[in-house]
N, C-alpha and C. Protein backbone atom coordinates (compact mmCIF):
# COMPACT_ATOMS: atom_id res chain seq x y z
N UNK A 1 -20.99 3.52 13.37
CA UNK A 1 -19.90 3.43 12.40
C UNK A 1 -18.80 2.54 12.96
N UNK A 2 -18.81 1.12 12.73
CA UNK A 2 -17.91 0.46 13.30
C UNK A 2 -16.48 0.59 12.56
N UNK A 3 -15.62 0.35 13.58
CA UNK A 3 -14.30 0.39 13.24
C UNK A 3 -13.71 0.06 12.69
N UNK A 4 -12.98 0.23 11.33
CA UNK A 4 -12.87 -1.22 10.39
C UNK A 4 -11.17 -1.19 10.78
N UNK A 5 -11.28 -1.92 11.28
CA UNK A 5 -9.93 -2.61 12.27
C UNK A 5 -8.73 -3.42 11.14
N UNK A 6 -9.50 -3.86 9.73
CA UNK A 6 -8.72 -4.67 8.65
C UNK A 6 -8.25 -3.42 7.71
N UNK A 7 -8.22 -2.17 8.06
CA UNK A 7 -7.80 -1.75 7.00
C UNK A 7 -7.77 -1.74 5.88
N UNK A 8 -8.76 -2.26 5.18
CA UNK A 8 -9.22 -2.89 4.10
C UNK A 8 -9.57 -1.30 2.84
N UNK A 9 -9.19 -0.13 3.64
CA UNK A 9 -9.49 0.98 2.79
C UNK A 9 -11.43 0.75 2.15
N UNK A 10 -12.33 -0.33 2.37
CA UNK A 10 -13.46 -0.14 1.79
C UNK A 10 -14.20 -0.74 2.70
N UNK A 11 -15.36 0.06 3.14
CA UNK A 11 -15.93 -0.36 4.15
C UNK A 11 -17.26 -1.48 3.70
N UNK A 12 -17.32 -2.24 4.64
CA UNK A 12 -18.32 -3.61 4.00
C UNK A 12 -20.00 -3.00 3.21
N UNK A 13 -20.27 -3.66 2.29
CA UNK A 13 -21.54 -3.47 1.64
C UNK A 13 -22.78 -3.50 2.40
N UNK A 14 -22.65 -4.48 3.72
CA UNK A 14 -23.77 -4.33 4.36
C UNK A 14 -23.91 -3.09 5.35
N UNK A 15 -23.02 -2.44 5.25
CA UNK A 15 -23.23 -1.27 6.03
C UNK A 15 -24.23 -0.11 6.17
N UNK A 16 -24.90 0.07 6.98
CA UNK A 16 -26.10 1.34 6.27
C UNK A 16 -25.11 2.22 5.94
N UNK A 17 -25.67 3.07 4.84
CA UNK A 17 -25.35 4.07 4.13
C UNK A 17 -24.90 4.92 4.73
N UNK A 18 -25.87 5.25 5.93
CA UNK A 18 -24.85 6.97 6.40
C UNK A 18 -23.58 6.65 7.14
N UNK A 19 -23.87 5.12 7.48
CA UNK A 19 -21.93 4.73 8.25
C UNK A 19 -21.12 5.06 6.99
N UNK A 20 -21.78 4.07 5.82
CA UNK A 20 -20.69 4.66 4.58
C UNK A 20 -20.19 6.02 4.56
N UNK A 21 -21.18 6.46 4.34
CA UNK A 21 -20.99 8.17 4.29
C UNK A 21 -20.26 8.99 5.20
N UNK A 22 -20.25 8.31 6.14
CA UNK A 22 -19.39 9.82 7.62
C UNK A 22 -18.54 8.59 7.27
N UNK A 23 -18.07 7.67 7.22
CA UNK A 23 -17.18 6.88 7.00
C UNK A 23 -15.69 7.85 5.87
N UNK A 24 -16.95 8.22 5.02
CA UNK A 24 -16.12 8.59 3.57
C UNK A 24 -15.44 9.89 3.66
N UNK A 25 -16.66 10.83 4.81
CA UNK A 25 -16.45 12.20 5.17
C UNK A 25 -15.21 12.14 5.86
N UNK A 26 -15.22 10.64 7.15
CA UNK A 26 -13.89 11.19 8.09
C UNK A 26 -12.89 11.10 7.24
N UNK A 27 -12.46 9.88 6.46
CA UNK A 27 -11.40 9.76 6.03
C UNK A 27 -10.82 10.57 5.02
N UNK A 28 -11.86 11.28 4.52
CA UNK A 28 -11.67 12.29 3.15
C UNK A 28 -11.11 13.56 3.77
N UNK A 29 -12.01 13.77 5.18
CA UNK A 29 -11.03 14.94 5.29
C UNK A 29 -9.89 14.90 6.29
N UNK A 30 -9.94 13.62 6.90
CA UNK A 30 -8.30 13.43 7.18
C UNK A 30 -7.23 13.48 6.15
N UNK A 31 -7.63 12.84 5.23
CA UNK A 31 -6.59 12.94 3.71
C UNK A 31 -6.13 13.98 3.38
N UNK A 32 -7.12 15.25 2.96
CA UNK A 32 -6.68 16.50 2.65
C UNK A 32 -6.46 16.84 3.92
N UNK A 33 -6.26 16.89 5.18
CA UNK A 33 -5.27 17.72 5.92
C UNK A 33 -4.02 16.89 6.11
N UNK A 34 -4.14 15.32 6.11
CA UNK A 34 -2.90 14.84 5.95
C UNK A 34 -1.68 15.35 4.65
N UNK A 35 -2.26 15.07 3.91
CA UNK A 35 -1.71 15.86 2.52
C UNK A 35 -1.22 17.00 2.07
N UNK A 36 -2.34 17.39 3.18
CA UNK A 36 -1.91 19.65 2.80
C UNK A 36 -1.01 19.73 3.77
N UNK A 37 -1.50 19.41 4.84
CA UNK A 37 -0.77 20.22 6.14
C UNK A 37 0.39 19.10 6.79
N UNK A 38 0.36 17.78 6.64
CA UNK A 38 1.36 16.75 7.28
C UNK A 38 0.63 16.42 8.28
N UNK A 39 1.72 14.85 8.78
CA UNK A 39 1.04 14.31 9.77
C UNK A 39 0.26 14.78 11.16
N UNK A 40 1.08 15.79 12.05
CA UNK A 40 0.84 16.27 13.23
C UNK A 40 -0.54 17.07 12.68
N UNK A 41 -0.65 17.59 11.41
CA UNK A 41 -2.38 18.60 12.05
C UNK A 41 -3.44 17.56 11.89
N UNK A 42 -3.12 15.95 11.30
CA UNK A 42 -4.33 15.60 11.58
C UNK A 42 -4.73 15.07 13.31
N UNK A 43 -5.70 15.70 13.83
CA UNK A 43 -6.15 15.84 14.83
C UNK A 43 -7.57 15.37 14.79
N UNK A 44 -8.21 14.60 15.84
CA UNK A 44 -9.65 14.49 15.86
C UNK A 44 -10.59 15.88 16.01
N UNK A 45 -9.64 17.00 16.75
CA UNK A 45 -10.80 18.21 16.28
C UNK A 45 -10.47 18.92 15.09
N UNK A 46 -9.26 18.55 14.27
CA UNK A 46 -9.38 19.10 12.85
C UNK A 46 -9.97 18.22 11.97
N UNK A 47 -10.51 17.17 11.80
CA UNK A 47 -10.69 15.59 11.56
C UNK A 47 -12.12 16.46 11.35
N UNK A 48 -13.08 16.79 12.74
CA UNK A 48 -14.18 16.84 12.82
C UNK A 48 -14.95 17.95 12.78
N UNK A 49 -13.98 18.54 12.09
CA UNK A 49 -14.12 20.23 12.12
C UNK A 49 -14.81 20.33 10.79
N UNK A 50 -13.88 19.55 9.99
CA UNK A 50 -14.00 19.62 8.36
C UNK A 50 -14.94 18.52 8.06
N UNK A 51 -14.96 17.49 8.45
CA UNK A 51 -15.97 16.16 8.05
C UNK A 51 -17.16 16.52 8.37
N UNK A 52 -17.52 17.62 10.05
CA UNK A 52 -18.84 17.33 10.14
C UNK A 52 -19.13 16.44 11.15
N UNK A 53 -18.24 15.11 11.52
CA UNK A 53 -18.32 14.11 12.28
C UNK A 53 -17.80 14.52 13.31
N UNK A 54 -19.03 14.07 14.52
CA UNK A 54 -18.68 14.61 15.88
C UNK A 54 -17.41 13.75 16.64
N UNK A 55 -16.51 14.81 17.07
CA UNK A 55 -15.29 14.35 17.83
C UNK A 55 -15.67 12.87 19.03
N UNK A 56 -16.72 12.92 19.34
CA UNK A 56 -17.14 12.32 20.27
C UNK A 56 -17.21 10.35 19.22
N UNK A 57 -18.03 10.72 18.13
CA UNK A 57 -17.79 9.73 17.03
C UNK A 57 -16.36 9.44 16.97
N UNK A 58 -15.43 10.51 16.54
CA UNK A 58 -13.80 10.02 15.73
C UNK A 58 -13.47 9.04 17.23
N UNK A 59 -13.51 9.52 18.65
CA UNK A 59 -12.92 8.69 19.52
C UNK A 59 -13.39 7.30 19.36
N UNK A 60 -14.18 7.11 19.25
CA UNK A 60 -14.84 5.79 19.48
C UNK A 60 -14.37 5.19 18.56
N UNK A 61 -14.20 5.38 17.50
CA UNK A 61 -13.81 4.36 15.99
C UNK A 61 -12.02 4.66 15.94
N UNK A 62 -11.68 5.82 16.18
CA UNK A 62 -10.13 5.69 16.19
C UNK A 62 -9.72 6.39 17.16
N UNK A 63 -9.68 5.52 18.41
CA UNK A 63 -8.99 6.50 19.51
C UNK A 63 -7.45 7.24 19.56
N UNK A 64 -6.74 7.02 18.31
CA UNK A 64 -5.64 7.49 18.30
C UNK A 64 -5.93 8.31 16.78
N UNK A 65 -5.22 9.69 16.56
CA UNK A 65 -5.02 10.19 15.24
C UNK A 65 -4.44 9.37 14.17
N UNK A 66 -3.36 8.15 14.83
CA UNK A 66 -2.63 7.64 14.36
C UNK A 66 -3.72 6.40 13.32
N UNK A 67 -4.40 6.39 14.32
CA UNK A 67 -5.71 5.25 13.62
C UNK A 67 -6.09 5.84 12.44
N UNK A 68 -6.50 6.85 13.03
CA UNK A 68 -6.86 7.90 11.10
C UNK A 68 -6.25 7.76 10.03
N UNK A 69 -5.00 7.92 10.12
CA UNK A 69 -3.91 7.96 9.29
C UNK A 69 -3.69 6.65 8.82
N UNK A 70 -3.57 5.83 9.57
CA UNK A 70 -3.60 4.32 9.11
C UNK A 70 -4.73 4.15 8.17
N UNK A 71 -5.88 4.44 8.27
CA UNK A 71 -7.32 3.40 7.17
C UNK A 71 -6.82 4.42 6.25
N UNK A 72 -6.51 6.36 6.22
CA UNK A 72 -6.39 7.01 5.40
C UNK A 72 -5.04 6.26 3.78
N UNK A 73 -4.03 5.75 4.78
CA UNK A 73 -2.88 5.62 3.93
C UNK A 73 -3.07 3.76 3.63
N UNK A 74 -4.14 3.07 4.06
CA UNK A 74 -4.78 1.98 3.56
C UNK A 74 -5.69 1.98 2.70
N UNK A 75 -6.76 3.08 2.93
CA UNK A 75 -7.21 3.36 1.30
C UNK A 75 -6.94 3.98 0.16
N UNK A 76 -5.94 4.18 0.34
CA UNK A 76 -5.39 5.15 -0.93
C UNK A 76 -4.36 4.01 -1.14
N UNK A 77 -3.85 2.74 -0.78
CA UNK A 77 -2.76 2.03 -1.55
C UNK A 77 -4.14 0.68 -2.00
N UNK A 78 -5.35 0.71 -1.36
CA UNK A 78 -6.42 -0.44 -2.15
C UNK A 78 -6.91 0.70 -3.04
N UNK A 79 -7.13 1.58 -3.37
CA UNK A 79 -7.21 2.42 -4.54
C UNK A 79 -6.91 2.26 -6.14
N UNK A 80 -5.51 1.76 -5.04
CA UNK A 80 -4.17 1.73 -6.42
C UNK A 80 -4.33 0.65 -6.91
N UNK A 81 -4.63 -0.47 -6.08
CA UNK A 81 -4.35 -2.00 -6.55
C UNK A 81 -5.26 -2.31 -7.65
N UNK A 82 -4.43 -2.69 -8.39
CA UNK A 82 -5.34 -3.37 -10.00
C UNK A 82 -5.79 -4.87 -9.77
N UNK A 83 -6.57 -4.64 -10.75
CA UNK A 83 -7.06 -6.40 -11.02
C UNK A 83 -6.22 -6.54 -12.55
N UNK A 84 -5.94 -8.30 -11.65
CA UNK A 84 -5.24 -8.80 -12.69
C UNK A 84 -5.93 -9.28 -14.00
N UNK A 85 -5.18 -8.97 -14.63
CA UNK A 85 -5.81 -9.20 -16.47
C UNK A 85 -5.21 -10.40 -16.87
N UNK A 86 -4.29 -10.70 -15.86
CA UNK A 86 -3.92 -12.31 -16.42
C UNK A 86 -2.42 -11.96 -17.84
N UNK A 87 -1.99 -10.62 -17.77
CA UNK A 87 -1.01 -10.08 -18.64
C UNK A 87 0.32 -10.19 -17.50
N UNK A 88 0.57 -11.22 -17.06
CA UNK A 88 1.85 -11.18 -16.27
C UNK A 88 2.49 -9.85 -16.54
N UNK A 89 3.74 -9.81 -17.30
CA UNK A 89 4.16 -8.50 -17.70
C UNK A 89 3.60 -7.01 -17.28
N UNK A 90 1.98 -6.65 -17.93
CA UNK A 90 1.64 -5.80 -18.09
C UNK A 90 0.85 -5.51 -16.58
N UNK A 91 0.69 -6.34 -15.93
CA UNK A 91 0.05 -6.28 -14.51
C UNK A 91 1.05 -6.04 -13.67
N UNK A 92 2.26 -6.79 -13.91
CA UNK A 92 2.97 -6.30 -12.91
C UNK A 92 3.57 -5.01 -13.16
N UNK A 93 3.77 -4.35 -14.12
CA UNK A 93 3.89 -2.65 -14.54
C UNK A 93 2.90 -1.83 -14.23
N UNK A 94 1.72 -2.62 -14.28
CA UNK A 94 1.03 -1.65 -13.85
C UNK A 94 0.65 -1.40 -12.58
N UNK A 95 0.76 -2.36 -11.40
CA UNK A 95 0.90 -2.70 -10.03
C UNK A 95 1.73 -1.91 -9.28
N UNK A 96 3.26 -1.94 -10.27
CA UNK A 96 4.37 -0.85 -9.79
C UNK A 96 4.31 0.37 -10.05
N UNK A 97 3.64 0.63 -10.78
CA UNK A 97 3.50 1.98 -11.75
C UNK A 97 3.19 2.63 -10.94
N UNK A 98 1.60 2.15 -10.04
CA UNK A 98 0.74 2.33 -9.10
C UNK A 98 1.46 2.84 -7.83
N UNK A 99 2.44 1.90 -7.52
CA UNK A 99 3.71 2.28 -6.29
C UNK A 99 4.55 3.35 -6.78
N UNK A 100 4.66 3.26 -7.82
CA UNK A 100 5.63 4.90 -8.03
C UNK A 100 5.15 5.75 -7.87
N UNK A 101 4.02 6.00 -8.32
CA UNK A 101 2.76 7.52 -8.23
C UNK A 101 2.87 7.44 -6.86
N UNK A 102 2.60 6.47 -5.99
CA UNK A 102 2.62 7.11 -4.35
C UNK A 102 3.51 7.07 -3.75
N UNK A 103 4.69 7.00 -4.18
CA UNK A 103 6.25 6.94 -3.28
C UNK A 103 6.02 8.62 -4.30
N UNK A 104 5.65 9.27 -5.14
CA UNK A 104 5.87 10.44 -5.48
C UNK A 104 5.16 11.37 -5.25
N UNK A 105 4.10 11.17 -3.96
CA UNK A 105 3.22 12.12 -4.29
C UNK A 105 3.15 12.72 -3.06
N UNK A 106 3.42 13.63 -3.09
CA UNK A 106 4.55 14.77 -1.23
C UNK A 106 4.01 14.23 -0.26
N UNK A 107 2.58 14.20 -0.06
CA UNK A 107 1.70 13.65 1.18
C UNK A 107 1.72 12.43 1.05
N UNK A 108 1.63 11.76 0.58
CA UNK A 108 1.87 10.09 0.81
C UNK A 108 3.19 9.71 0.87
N UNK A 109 4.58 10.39 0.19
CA UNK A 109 5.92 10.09 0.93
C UNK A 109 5.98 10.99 2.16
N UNK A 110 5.48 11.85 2.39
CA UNK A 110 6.09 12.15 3.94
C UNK A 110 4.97 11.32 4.83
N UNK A 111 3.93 10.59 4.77
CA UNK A 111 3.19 9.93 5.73
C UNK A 111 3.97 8.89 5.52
N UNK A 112 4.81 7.94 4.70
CA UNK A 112 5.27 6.52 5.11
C UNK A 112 6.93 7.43 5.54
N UNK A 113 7.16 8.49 5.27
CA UNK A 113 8.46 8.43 5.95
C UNK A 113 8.40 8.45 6.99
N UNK A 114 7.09 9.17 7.81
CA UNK A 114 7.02 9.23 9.08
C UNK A 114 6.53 7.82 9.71
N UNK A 115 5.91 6.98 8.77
CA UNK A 115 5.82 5.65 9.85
C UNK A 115 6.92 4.93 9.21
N UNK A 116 7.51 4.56 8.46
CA UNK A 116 9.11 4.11 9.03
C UNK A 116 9.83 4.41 9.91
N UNK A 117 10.09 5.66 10.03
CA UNK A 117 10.69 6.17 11.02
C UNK A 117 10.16 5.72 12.55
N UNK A 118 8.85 6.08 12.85
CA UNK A 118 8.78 5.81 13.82
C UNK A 118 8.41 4.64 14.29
N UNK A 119 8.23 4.00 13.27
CA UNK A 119 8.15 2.22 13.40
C UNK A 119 9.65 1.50 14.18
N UNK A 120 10.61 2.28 14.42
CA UNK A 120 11.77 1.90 14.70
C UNK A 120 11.81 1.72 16.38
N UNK A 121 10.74 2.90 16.87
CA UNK A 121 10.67 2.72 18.43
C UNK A 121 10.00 2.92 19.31
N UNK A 122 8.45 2.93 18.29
CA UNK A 122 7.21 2.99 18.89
C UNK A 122 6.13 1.46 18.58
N UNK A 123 5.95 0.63 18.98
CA UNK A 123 5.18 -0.43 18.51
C UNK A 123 3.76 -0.14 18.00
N UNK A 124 3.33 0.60 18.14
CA UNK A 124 2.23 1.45 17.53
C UNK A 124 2.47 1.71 16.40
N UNK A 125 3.62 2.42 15.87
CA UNK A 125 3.82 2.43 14.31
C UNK A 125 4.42 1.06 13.62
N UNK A 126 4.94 0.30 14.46
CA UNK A 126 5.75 -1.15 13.70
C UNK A 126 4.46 -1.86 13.48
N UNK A 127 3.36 -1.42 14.02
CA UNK A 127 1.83 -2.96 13.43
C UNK A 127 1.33 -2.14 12.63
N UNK A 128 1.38 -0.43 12.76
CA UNK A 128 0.75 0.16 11.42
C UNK A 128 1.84 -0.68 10.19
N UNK A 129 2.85 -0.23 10.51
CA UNK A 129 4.00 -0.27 9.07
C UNK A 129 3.15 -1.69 8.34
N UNK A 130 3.46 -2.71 9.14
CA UNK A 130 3.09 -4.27 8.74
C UNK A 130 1.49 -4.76 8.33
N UNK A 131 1.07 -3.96 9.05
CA UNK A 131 -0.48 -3.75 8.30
C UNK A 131 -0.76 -2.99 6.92
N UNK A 132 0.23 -1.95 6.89
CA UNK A 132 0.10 -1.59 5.55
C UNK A 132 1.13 -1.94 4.65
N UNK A 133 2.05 -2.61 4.90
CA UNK A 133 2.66 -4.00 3.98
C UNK A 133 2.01 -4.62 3.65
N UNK A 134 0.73 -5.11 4.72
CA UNK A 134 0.45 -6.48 3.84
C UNK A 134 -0.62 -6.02 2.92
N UNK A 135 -1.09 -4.80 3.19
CA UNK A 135 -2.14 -4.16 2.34
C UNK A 135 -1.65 -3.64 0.91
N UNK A 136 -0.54 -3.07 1.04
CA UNK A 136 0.30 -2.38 -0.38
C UNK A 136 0.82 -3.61 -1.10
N UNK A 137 1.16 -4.67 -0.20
CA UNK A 137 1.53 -6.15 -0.99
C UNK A 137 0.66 -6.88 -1.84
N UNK A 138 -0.53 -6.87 -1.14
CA UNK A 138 -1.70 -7.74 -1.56
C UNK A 138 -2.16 -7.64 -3.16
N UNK A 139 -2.21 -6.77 -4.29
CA UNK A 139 -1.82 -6.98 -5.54
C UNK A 139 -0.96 -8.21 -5.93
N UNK A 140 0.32 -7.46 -5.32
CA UNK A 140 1.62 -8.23 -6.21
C UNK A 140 1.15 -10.01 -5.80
N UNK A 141 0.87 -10.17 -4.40
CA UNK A 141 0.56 -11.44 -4.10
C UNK A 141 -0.43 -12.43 -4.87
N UNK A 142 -1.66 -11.54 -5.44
CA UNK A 142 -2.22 -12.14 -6.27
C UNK A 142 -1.97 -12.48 -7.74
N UNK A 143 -0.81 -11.25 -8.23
CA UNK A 143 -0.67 -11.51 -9.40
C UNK A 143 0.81 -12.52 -9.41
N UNK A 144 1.49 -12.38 -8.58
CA UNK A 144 2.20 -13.26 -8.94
C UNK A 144 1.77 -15.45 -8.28
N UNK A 145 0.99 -15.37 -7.82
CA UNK A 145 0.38 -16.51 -7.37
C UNK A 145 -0.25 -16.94 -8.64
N UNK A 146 -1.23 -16.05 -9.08
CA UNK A 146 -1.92 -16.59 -10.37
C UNK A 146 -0.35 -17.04 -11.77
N UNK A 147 0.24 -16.25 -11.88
CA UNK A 147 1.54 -16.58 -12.52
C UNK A 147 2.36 -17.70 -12.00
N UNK A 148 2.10 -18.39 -11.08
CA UNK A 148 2.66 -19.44 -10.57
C UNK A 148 2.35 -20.38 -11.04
N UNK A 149 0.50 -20.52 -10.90
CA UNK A 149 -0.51 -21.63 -10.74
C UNK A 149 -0.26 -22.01 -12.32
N UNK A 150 -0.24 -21.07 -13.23
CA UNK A 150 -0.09 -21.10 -14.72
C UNK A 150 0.82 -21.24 -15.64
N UNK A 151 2.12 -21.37 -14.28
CA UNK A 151 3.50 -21.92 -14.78
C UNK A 151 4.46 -20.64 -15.60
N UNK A 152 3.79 -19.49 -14.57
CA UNK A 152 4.62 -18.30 -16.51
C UNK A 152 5.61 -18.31 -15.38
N UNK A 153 6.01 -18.12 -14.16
CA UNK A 153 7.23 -17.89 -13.39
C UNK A 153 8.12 -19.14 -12.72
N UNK A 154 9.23 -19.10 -12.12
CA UNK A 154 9.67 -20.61 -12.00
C UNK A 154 8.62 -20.87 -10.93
N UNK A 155 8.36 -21.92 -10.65
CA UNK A 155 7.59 -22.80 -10.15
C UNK A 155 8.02 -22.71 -8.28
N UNK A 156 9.24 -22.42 -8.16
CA UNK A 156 10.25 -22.35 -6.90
C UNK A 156 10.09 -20.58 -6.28
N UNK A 157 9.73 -20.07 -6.92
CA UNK A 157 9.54 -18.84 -6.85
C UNK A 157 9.16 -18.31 -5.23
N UNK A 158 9.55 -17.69 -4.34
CA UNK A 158 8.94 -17.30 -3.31
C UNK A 158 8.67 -15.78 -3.51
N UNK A 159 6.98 -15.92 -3.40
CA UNK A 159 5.87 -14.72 -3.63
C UNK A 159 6.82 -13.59 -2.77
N UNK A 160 6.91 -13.57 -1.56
CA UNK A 160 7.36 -12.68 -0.46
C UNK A 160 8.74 -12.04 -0.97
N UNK A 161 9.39 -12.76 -1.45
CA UNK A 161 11.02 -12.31 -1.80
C UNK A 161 10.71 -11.90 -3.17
N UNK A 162 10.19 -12.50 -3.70
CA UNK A 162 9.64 -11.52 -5.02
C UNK A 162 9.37 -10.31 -4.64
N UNK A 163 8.25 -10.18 -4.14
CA UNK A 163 7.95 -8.83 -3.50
C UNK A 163 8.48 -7.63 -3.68
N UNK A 164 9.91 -8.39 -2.53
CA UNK A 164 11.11 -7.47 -2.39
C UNK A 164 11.57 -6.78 -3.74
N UNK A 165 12.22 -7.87 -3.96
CA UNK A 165 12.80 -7.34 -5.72
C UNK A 165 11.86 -6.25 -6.47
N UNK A 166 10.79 -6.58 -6.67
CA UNK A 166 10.17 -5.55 -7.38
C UNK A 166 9.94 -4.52 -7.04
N UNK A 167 9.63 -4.38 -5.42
CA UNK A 167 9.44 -3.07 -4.94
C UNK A 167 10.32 -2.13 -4.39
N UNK A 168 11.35 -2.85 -4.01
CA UNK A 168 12.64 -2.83 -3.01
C UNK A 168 13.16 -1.65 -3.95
N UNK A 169 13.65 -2.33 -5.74
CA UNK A 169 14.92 -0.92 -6.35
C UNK A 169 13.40 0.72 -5.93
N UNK A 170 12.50 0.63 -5.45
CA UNK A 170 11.70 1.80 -5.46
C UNK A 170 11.69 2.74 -4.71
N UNK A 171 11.77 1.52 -3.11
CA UNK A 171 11.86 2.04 -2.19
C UNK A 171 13.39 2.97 -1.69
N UNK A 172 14.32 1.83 -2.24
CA UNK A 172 15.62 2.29 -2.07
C UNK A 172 15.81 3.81 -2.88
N UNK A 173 15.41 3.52 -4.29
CA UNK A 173 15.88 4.26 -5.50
C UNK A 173 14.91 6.47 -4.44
N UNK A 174 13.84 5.99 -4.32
CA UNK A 174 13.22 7.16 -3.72
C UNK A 174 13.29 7.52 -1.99
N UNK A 175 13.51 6.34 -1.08
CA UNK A 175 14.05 7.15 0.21
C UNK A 175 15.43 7.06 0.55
N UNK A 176 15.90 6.40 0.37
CA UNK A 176 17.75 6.66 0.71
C UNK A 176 18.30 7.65 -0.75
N UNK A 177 18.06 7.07 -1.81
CA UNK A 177 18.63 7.55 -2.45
C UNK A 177 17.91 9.30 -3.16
N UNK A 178 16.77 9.38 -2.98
CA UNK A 178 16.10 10.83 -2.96
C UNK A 178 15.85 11.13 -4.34
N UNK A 179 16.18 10.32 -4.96
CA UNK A 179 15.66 10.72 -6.70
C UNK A 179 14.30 10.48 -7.37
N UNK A 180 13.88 10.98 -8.24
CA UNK A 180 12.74 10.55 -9.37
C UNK A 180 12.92 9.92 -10.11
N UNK A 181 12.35 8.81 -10.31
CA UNK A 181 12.35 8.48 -11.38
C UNK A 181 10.99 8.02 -12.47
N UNK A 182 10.74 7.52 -13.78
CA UNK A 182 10.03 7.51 -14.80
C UNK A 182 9.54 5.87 -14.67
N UNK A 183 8.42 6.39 -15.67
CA UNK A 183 7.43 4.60 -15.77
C UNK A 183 8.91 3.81 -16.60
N UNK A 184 9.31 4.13 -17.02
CA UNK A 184 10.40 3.27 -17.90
C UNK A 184 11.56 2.71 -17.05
N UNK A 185 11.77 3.12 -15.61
CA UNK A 185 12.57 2.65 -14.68
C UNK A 185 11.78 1.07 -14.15
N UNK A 186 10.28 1.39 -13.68
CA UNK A 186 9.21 0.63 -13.74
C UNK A 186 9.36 -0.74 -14.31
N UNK A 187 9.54 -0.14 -16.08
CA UNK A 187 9.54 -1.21 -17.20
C UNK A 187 10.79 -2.34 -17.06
N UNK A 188 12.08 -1.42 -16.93
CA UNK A 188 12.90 -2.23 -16.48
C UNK A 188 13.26 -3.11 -15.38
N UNK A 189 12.75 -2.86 -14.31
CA UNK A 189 12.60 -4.08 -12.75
C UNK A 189 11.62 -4.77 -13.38
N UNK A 190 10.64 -4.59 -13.90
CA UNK A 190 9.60 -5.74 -14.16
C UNK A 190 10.46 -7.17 -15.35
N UNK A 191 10.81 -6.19 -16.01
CA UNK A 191 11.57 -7.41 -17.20
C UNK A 191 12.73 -7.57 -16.51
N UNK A 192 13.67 -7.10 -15.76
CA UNK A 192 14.97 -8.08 -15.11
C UNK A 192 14.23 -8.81 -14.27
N UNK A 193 13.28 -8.58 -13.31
CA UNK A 193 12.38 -9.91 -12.16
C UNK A 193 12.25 -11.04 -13.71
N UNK A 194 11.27 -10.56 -14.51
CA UNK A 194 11.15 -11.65 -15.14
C UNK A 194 11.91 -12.32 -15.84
N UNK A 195 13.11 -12.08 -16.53
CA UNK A 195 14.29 -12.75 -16.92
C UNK A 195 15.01 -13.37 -15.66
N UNK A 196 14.94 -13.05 -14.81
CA UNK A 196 15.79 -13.59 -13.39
C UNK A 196 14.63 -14.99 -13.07
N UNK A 197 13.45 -14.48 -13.62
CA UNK A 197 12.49 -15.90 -12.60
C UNK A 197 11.72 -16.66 -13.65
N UNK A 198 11.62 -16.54 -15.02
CA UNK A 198 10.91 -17.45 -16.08
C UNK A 198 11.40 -18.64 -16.09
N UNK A 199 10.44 -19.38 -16.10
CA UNK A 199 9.97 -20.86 -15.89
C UNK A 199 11.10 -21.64 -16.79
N UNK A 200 11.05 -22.70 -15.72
CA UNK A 200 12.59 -23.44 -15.86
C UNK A 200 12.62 -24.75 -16.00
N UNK A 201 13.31 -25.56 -17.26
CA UNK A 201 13.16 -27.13 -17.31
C UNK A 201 13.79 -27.84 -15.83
N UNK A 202 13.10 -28.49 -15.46
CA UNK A 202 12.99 -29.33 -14.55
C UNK A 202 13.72 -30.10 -13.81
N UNK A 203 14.62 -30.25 -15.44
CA UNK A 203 15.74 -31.31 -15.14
C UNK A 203 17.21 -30.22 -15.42
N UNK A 204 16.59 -29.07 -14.93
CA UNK A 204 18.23 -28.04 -15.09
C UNK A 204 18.64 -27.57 -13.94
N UNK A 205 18.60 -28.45 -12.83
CA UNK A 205 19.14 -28.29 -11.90
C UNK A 205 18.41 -27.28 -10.51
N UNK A 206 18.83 -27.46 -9.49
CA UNK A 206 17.98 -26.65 -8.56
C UNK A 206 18.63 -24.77 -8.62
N UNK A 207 17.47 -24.08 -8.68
CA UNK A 207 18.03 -22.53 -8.39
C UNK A 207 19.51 -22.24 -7.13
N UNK A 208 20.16 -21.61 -7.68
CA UNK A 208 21.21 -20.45 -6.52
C UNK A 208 20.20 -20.05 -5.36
N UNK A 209 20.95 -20.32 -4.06
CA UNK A 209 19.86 -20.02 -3.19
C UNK A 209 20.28 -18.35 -3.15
């Protein structure tokens, strides 16, 4: 069962089957004890208690618990990610929509509160954090690239700072600020991004940096 080191939440097609399978077992039941119980009980002998998969296996493919937790909270945000329908608008609502359900769902906000947090002074959690940035990003990157190529957004547009904007009132709105909010909060960042960034005559001057 090789290590899938890309975080890619889906393990490659050429894989024999039973790697798939204890593959699916470890991470499935890291999830439900991540979820039920929080970060600290997932453990490689609670890991292998419940999967079935010998402890001697979990070392070899994730010598840290922390490894667990990482592919666990990488496949559950490639889960989320939609394919684009080519509905600018409606893709990117539904992309975010996707990010609201897991900034709301107890075990998946207390697993990124705990790697923010400790992303601050352990380097071990600062390459998780950024590995699963670029994994929770990777949607928006495609859909707003294809919206580029096709001219629906300004043309000047930077994908990355986009990003921000769309995801940013989410992050803010649910960990500093501690509230809930509805798909219709959603609706509204998607249409102010897009009134702030729709495609622009040419000759109207360069954007506000």
């Amino acid at each position: 069962m090789p290590r899938n080191s890309s975080s890619s939440g889906t393990a490659p097609a050429s894989l024999d089957p039973r790697v798939v399978r204890s593959r699916a077992a470890v991470l499935g039941a890291a999830r439900e004890i991540l979820f039920a119980e929080g970060w600290d009980a997932v453990t490689h002998a609670s890991v292998a208690a419940r999967s079935g998969v010998g402890r001697t296996t979990l070392y070899r493919h994730w010598p840290e618990a922390a490894d667990l937790i990482r592919d666990v909270i990488a496949e559950q945000l490639a889960i989320t990610r939609i394919a684009p329908t080519g509905d600018l608008r409606e893709d990117l609502i539904a992309q975010l929509e996707a990010f609201r359900l897991q900034l709301h769902d107890p075990g998946m906000e207390r697993a990124l509160r705990v790697i923010i947090e400790r992303a601050g002074y352990l380097p071990a959690f600062t390459e998780m954090k950024e590995t699963l940035y670029q994994e929770g990003s990777r949607g928006f990157r495609e859909i707003l690239r294809q919206a580029k190529a096709a001219g629906e957004v300004d043309a000047r547009l930077d994908v990355g700072r986009a990003i921000d904007q769309l995801a940013g009132p989410l992050v803010y709105r649910r960990f500093l600020a501690g509230r809930s909010f509805t798909a219709a909060y959603v609706r509204h960042v998607v249409d102010d991004f897009l009134t702030a960034h729709a495609p622009r005559d040419p000759g109207a001057g360069t954007a506000s940096p």
